[in-house]
C-alpha atoms as a PDB file:
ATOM      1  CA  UNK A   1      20.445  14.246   2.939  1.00  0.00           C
ATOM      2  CA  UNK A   2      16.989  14.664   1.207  1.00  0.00           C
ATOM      3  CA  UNK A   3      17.567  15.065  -2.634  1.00  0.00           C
ATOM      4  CA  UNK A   4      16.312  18.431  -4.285  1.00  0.00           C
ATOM      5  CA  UNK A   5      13.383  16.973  -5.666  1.00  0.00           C
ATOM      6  CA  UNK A   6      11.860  15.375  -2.761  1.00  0.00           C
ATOM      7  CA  UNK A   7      12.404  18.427  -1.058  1.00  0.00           C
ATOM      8  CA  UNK A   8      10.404  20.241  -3.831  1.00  0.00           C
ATOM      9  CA  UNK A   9       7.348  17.366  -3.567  1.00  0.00           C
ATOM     10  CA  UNK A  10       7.345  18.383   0.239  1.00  0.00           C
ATOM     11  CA  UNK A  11       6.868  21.959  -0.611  1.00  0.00           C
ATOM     12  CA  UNK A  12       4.124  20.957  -2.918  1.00  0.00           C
ATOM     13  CA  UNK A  13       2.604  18.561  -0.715  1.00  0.00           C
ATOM     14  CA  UNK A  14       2.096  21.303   2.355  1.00  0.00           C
ATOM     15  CA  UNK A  15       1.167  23.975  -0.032  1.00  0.00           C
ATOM     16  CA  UNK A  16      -2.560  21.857  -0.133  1.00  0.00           C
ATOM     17  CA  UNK A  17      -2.762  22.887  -3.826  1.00  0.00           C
ATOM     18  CA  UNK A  18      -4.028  19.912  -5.641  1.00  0.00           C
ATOM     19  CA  UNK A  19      -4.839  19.589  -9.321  1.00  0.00           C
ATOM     20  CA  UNK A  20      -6.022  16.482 -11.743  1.00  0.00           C
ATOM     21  CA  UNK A  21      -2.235  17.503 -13.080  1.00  0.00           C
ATOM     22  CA  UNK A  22      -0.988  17.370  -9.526  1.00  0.00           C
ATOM     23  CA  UNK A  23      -1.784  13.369  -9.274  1.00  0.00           C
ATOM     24  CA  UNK A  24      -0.249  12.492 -12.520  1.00  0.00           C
ATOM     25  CA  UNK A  25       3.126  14.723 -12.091  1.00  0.00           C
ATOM     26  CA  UNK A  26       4.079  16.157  -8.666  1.00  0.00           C
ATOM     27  CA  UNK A  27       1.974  14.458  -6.175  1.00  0.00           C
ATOM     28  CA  UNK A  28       4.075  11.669  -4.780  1.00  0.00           C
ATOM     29  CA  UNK A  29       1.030  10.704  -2.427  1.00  0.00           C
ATOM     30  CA  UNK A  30       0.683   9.265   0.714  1.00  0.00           C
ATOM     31  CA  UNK A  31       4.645   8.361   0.935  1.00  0.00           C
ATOM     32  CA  UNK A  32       5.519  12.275   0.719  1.00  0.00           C
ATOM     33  CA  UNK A  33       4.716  13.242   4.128  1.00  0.00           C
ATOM     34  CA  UNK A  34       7.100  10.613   5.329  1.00  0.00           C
ATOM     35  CA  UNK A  35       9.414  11.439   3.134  1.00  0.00           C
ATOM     36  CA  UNK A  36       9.844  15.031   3.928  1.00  0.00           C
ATOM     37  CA  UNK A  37      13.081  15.817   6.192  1.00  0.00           C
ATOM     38  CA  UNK A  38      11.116  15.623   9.616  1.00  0.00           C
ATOM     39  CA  UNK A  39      10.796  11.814   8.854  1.00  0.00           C
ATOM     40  CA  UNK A  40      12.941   8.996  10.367  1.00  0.00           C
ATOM     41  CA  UNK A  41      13.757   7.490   7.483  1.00  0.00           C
ATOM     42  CA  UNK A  42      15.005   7.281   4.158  1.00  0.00           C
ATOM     43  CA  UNK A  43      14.027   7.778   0.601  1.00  0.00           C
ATOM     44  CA  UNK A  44      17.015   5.903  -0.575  1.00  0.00           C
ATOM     45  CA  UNK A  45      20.186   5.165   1.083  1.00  0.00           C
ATOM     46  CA  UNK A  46      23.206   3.457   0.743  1.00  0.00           C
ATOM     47  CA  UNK A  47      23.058  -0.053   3.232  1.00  0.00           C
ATOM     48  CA  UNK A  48      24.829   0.477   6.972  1.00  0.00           C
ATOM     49  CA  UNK A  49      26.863  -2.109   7.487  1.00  0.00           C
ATOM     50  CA  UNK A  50      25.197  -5.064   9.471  1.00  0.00           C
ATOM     51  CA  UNK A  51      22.209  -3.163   9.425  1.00  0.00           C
ATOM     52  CA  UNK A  52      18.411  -4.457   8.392  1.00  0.00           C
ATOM     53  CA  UNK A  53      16.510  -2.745   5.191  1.00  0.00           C
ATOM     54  CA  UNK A  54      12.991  -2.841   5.581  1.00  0.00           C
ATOM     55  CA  UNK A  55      10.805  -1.660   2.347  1.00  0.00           C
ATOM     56  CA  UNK A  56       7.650   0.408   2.918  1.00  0.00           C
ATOM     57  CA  UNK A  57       5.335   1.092   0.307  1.00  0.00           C
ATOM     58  CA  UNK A  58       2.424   2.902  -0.070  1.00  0.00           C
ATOM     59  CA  UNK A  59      -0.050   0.573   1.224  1.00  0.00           C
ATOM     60  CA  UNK A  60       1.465   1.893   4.594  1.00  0.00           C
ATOM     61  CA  UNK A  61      -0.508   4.409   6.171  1.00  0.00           C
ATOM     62  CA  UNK A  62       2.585   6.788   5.967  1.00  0.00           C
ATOM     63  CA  UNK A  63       0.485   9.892   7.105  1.00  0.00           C
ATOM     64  CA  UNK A  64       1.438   9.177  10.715  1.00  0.00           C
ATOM     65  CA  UNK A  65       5.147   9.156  11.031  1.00  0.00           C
ATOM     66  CA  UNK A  66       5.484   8.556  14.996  1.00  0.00           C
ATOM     67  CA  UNK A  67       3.941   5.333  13.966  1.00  0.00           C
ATOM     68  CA  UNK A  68       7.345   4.773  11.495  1.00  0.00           C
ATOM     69  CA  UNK A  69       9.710   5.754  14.867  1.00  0.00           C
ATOM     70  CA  UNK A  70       7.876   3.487  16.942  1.00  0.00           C
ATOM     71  CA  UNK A  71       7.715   0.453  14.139  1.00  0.00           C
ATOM     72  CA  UNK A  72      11.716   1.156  13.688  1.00  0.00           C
ATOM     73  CA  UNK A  73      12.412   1.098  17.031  1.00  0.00           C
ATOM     74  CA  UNK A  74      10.382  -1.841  17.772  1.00  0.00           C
ATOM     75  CA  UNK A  75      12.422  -3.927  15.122  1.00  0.00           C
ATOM     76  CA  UNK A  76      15.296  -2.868  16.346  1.00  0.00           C
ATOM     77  CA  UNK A  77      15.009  -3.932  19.589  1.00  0.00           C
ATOM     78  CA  UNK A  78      13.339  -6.929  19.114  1.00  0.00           C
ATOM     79  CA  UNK A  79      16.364  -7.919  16.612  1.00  0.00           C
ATOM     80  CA  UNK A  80      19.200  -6.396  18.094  1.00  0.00           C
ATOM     81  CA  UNK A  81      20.124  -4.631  15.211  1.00  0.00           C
ATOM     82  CA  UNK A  82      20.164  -1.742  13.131  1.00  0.00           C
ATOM     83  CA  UNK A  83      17.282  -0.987  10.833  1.00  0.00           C
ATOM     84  CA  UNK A  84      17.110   1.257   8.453  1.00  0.00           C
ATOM     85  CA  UNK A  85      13.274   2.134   7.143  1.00  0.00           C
ATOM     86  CA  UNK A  86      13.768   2.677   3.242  1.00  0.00           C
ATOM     87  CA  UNK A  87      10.557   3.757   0.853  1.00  0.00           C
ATOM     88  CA  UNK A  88      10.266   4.139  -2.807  1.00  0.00           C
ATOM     89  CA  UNK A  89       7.646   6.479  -4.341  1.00  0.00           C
ATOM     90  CA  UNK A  90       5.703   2.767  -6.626  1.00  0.00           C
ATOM     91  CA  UNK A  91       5.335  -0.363  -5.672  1.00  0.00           C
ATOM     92  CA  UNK A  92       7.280  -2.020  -8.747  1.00  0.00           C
ATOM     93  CA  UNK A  93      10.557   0.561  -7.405  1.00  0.00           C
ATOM     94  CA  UNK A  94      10.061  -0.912  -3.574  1.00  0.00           C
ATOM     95  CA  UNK A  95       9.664  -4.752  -5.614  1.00  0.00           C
ATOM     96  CA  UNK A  96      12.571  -4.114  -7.361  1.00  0.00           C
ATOM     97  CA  UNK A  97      15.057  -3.270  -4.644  1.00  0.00           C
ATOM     98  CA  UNK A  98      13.398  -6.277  -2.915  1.00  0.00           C
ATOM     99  CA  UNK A  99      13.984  -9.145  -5.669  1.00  0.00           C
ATOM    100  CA  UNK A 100      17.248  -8.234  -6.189  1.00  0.00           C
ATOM    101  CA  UNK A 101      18.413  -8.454  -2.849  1.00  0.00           C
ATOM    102  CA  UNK A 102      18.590  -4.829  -1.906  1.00  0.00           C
ATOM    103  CA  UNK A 103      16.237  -5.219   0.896  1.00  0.00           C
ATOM    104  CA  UNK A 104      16.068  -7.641   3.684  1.00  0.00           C
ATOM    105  CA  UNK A 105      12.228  -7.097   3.748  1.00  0.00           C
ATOM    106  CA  UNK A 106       9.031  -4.777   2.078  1.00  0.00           C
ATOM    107  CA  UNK A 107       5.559  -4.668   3.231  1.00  0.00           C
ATOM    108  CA  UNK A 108       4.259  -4.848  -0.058  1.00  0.00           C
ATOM    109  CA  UNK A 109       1.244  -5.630  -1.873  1.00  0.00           C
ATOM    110  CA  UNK A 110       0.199  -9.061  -3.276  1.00  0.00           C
ATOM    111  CA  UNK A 111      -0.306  -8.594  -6.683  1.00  0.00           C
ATOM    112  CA  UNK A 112       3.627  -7.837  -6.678  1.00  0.00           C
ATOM    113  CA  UNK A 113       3.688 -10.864  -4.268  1.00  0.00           C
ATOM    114  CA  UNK A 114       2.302 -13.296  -6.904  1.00  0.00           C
ATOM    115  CA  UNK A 115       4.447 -11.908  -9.499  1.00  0.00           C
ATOM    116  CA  UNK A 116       7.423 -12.451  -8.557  1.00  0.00           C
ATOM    117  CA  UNK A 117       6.395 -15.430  -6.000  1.00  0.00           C
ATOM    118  CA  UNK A 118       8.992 -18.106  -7.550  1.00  0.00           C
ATOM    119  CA  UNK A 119      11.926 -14.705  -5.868  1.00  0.00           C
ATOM    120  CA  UNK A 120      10.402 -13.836  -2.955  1.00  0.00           C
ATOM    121  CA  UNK A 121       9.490 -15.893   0.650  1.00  0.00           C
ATOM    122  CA  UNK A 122       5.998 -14.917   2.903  1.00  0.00           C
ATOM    123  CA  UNK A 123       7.891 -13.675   6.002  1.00  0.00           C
ATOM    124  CA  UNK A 124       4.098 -12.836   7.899  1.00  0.00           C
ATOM    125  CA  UNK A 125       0.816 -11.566   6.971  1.00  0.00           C
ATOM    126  CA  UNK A 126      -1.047  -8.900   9.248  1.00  0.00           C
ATOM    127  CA  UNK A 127      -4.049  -9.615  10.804  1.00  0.00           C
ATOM    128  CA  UNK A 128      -7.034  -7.248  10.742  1.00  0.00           C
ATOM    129  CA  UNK A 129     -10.187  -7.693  12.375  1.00  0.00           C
ATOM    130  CA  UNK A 130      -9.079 -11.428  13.180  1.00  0.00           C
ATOM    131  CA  UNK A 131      -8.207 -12.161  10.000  1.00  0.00           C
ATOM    132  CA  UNK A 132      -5.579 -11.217   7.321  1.00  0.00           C
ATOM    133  CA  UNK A 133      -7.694 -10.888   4.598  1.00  0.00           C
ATOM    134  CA  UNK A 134      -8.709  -7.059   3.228  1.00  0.00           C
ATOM    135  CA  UNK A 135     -11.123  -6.170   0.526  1.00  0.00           C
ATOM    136  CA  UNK A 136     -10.627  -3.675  -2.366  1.00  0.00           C
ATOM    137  CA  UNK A 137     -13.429  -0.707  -2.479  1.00  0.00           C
ATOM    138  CA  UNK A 138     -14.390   0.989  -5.159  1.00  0.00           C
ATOM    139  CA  UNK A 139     -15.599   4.590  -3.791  1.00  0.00           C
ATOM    140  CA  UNK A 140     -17.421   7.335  -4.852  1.00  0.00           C
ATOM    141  CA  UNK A 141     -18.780  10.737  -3.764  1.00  0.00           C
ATOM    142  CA  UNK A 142     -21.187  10.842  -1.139  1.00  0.00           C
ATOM    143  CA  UNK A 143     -23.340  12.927  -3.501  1.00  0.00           C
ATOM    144  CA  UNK A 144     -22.809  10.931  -6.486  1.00  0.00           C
ATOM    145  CA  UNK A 145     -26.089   9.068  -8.181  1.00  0.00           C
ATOM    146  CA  UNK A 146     -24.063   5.584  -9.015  1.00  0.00           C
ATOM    147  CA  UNK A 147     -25.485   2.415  -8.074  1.00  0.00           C
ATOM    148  CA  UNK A 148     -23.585  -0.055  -9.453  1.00  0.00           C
ATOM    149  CA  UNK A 149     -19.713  -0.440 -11.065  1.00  0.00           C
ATOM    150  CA  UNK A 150     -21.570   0.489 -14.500  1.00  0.00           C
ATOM    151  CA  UNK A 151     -22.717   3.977 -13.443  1.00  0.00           C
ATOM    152  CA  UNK A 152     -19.193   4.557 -13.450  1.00  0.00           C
ATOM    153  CA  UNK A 153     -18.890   4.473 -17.197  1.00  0.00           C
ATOM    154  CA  UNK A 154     -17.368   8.154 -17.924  1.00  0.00           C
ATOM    155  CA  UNK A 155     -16.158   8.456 -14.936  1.00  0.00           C
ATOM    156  CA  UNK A 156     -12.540  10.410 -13.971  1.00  0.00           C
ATOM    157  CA  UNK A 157     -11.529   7.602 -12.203  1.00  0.00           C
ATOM    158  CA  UNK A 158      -8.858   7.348  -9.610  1.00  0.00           C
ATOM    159  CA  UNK A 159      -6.312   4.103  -9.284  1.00  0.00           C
ATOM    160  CA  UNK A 160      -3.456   3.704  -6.656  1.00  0.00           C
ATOM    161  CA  UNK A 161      -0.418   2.176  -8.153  1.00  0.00           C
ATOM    162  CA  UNK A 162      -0.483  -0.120 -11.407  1.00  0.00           C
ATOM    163  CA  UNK A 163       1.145  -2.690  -9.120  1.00  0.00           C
ATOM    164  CA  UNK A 164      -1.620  -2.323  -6.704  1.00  0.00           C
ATOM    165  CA  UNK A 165      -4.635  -5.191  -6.131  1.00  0.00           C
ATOM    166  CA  UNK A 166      -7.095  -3.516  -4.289  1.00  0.00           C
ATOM    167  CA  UNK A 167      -6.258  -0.136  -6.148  1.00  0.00           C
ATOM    168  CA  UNK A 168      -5.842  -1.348  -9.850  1.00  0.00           C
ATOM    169  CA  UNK A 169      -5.595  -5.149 -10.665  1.00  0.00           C
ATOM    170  CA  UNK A 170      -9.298  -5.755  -9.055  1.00  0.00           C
ATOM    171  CA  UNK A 171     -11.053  -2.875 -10.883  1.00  0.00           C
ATOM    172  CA  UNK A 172      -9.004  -3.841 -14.119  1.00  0.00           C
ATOM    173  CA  UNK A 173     -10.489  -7.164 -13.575  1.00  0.00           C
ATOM    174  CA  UNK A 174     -14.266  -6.036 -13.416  1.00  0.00           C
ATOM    175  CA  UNK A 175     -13.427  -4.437 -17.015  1.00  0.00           C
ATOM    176  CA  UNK A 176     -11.655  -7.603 -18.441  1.00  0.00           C
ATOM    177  CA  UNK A 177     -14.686  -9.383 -17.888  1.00  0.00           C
ATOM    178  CA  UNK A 178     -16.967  -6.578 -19.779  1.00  0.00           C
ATOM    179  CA  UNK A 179     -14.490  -6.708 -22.474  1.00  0.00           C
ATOM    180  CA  UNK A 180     -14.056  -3.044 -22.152  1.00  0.00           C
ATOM    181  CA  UNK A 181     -10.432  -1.282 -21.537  1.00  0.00           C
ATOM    182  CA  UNK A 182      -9.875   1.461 -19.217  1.00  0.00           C
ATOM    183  CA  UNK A 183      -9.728   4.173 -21.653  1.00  0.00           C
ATOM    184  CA  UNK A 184     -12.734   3.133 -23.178  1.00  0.00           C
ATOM    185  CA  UNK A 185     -14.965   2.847 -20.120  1.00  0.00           C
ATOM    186  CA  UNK A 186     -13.630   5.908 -18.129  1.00  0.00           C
ATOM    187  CA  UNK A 187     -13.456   9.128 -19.439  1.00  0.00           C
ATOM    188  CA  UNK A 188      -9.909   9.539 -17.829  1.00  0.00           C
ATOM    189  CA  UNK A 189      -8.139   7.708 -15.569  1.00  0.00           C
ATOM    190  CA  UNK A 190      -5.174   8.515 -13.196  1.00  0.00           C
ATOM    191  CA  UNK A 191      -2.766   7.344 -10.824  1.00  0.00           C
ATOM    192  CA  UNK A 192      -2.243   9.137  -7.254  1.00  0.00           C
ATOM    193  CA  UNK A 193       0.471   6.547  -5.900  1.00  0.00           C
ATOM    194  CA  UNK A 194      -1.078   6.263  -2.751  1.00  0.00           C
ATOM    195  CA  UNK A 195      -4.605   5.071  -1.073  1.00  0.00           C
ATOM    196  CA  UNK A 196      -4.956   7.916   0.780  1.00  0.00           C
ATOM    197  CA  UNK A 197      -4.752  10.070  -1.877  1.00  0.00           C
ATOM    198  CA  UNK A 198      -7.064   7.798  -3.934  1.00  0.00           C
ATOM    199  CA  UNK A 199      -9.366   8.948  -1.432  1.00  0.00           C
ATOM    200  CA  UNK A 200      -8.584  12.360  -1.208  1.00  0.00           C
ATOM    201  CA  UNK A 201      -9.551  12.879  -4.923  1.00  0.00           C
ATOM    202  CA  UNK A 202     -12.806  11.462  -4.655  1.00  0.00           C
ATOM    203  CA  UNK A 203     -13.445  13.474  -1.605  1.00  0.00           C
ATOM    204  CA  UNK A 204     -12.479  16.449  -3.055  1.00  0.00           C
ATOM    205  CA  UNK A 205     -13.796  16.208  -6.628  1.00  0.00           C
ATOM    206  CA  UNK A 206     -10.922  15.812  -8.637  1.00  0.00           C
ATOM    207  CA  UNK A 207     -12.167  12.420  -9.113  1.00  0.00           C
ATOM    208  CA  UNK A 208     -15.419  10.659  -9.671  1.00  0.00           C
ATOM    209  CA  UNK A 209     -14.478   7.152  -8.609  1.00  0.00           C
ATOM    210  CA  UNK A 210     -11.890   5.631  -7.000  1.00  0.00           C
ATOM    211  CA  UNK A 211     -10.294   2.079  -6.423  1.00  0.00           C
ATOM    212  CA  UNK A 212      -8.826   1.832  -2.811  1.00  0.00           C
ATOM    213  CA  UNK A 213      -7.509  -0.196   0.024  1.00  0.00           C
ATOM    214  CA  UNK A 214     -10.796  -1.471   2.147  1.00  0.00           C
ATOM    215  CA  UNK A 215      -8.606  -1.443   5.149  1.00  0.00           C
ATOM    216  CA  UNK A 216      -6.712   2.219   4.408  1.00  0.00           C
ATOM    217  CA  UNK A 217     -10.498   3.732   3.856  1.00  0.00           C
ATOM    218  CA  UNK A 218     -11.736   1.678   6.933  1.00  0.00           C
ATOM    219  CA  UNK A 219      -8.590   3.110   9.569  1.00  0.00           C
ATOM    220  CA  UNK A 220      -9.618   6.432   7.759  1.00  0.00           C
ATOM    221  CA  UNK A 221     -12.906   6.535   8.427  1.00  0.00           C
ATOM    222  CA  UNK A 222     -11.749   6.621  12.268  1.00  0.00           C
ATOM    223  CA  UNK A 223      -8.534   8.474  11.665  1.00  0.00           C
ATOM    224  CA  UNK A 224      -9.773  10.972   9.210  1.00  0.00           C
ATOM    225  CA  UNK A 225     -13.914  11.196   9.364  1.00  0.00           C
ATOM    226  CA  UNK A 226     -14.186  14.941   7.724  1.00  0.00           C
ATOM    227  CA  UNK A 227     -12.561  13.380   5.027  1.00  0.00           C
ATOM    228  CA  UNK A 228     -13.664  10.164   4.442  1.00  0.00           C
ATOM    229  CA  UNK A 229     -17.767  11.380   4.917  1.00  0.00           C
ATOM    230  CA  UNK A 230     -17.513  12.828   1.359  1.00  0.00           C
ATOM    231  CA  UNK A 231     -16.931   9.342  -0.179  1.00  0.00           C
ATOM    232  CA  UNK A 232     -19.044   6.084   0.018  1.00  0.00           C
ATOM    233  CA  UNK A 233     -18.547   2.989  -0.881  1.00  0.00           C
ATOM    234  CA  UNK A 234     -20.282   1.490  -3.911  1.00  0.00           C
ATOM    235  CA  UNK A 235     -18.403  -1.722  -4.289  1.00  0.00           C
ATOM    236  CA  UNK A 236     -16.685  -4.390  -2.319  1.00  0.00           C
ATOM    237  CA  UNK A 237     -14.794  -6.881  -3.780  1.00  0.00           C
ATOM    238  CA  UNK A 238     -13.958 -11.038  -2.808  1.00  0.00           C
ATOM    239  CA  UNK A 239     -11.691 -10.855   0.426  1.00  0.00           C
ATOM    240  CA  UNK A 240      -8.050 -11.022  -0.612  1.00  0.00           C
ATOM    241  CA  UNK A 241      -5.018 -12.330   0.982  1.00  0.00           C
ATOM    242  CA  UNK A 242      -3.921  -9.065   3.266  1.00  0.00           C
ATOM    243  CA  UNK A 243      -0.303  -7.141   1.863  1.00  0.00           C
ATOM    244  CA  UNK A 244       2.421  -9.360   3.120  1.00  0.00           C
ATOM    245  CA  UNK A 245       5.919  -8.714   4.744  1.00  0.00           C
ATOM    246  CA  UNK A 246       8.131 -10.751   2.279  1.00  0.00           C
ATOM    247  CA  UNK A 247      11.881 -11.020   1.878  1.00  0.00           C
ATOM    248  CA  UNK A 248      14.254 -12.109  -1.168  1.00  0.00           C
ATOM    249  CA  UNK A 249      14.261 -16.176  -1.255  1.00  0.00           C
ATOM    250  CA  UNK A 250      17.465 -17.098  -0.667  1.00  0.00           C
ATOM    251  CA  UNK A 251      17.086 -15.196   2.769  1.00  0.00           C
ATOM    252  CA  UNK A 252      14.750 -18.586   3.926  1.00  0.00           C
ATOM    253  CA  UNK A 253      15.904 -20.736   6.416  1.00  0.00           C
ATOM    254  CA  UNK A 254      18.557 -17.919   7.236  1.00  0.00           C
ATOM    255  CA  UNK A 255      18.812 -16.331  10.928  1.00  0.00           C
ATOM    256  CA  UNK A 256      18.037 -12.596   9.217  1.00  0.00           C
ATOM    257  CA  UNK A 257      14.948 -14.815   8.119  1.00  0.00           C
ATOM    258  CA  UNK A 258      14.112 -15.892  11.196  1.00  0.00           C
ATOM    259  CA  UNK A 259      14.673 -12.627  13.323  1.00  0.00           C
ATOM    260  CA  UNK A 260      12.462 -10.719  11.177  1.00  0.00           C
ATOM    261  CA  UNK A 261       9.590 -13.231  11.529  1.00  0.00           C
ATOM    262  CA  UNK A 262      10.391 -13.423  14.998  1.00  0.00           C
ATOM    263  CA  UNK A 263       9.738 -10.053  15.557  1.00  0.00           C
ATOM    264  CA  UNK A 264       7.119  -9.342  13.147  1.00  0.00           C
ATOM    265  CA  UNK A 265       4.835 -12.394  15.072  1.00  0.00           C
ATOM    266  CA  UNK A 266       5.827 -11.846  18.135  1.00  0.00           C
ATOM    267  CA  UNK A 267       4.880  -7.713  17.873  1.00  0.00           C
ATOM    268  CA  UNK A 268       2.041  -8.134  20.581  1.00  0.00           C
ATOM    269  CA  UNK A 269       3.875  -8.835  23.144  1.00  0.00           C
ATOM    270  CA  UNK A 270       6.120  -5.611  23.547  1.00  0.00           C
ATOM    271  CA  UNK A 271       4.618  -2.516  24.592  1.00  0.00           C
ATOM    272  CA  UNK A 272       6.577  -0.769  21.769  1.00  0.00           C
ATOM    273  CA  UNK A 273       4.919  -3.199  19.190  1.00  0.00           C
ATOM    274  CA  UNK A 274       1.945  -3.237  20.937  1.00  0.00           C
ATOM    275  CA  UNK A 275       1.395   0.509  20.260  1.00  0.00           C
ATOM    276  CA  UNK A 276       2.439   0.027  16.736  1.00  0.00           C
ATOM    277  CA  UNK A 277      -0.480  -2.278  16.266  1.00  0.00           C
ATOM    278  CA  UNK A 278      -2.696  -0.371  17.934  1.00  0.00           C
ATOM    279  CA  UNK A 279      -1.726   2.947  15.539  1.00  0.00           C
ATOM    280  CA  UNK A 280      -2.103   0.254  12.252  1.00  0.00           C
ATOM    281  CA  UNK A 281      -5.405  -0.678  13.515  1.00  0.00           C
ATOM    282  CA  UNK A 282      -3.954  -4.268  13.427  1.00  0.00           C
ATOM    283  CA  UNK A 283      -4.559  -7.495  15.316  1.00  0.00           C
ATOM    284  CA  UNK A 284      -1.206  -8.738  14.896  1.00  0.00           C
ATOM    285  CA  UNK A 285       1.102 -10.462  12.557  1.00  0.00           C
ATOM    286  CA  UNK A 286       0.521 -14.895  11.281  1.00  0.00           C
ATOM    287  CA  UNK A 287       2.185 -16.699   8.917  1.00  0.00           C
ATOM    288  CA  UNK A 288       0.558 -17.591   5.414  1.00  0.00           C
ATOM    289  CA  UNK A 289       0.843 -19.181   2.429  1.00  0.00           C
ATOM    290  CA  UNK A 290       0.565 -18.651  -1.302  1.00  0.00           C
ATOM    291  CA  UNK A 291      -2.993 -20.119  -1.064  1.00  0.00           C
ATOM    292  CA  UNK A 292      -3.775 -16.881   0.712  1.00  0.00           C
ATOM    293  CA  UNK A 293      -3.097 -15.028  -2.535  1.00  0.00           C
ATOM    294  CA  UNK A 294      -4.636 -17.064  -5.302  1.00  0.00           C
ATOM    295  CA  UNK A 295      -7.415 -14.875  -5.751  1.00  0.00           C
ATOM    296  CA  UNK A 296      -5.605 -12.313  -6.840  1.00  0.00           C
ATOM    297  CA  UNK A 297      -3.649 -14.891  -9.026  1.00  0.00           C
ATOM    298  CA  UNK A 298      -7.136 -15.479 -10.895  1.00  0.00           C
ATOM    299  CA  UNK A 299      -7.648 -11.633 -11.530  1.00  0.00           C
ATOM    300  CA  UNK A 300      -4.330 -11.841 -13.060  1.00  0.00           C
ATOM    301  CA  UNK A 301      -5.122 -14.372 -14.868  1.00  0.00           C
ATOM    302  CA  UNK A 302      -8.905 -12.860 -16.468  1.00  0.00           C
ATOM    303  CA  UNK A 303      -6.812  -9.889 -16.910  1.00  0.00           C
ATOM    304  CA  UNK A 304      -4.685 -11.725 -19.294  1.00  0.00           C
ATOM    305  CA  UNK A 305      -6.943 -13.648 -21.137  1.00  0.00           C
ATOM    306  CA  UNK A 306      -9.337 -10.848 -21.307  1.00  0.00           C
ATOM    307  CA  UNK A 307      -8.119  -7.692 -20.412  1.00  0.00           C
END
């Protein structure tokens, strides 16, 4: 059953009224499409017995939900078992469920990743465009004057998720180290709880700037051209360790450990996972390490000293 107030964020959602208000309040963002009742999967749901959790967040590219059927069905065949695809509306809800053992396994960001690294294992990194690495852009309007991060002084600014690298920490960081707070050097600032929508408000106005997922406005730019022609990018940032799959620690060195790595690296070569890929815009999956992710530990880091 869909509770009453998703149902009311999917009437909102396909009513294509959007507001600076929306973002902040109603507008769930790029999870509410898959959300909605046509979707596979669930908002939240109690465990099946035996079956396998896997957390999606909004780093997903959740517009396309034949790519969720074919991803669950992959998993499921490749393991043997029942999975159950389970999303939360922020990254620190989808984190949550996942340190405390509620989920076998989230796609999640790493900024997350490096927080609670001494809870959670790397089960496999995705690779994109031969590597898994992904930048953060900051975008604006395709009409807008701004040259450099500075010109966005004043701005109405739009972030991701306050858990998010590539959509918060990474802009927060260019700040810390002008000794300026976010308040202070935008004129407002808002959340939209998903890339694409990050995007969406800079394409349609609501926002000046935005900070965004390279690879989300990248797949966009192919997926969604109309849309992503009214933005530019302004600013690229270091190359970052790409959103990992990772699963509660005491899973390692388990079998559910193992089958889920299994299938997550072994993806292209099934026809089923194949296709999945090929939807993601994705090479395939490897296996990482922390080392992957200490840039972002260093933002965190400037962020704290500074910030």
């Amino acid at each position: 059953m869909i509770p009453a107030d998703t149902e009311d964020h999917c009437r909102h959602a396909r009513a294509g009224s959007l507001t600076r208000r929306s973002f902040t309040t109603g507008f769930l963002g790029g999870f509410v499409a898959a959300s909605c009742p046509a979707a596979s999967f669930e908002l939240s749901a109690p465990p099946r017995e035996g079956s396998i959790r896997v957390g999606l967040t909004p780093v997903f590219l959740s517009n396309d939900l034949e790519v969720l059927d074919e991803l669950q069905a992959y998993l499921a065949a490749a393991m043997k078992r029942d999975v159950q695809l389970v999303t939360q509306r922020t990254y620190q809800e989808v984190t949550a469920l996942l340190v405390s053992g509620n989920l076998h396994v989230a796609w999640i960001c790493g900024y997350p990743y490096m927080k609670f690294r001494n809870e959670l294992e790397l089960v496999a990194t995705p690779v994109w465009r031969g590597r898994p690495l992904y930048q953060s852009y900051l975008i604006v309007g395709s009409g807008s004057a701004a040259i450099t991060f500075d010109d966005c002084r004043g701005h109405v600014h739009a972030f991701s998720d306050p858990d998010s690298n590539s959509g918060y920490l990474v802009t927060k960081t260019y700040l810390a180290e002008r000794h300026v707070s976010e308040e202070r050097f935008f004129r407002k600032s808002l959340f939209t709880y998903g890339h694409r929508n990050v995007i969406r408000a800079v394409s349609s106005g609501l926002a000046d700037s935005g900070s965004v997922d390279g690879y989300v406005w990248e797949v966009m730019r192919e997926t969604e051209p109309d849309l992503v022609s009214r933005t530019r990018v302004l600013l690229k940032s270091a190359w970052h360790g790409f959103p990992p799959f990772a699963a509660p620690l005491r899973l390692k060195d388990t079998s559910v450990f193992r089958d889920i790595q299994t299938a997550l690296l072994s993806m292209n070569s099934d026809a089923v996972g194949r296709s999945v890929l090929g939807r993601l815009r994705l090479d395939g999956f490897s296996t990482t390490s922390d080392d992957s992710y200490q840039s972002i530990a260093a933002s965190m880091d400037i962020v704290r000293r500074l910030g």
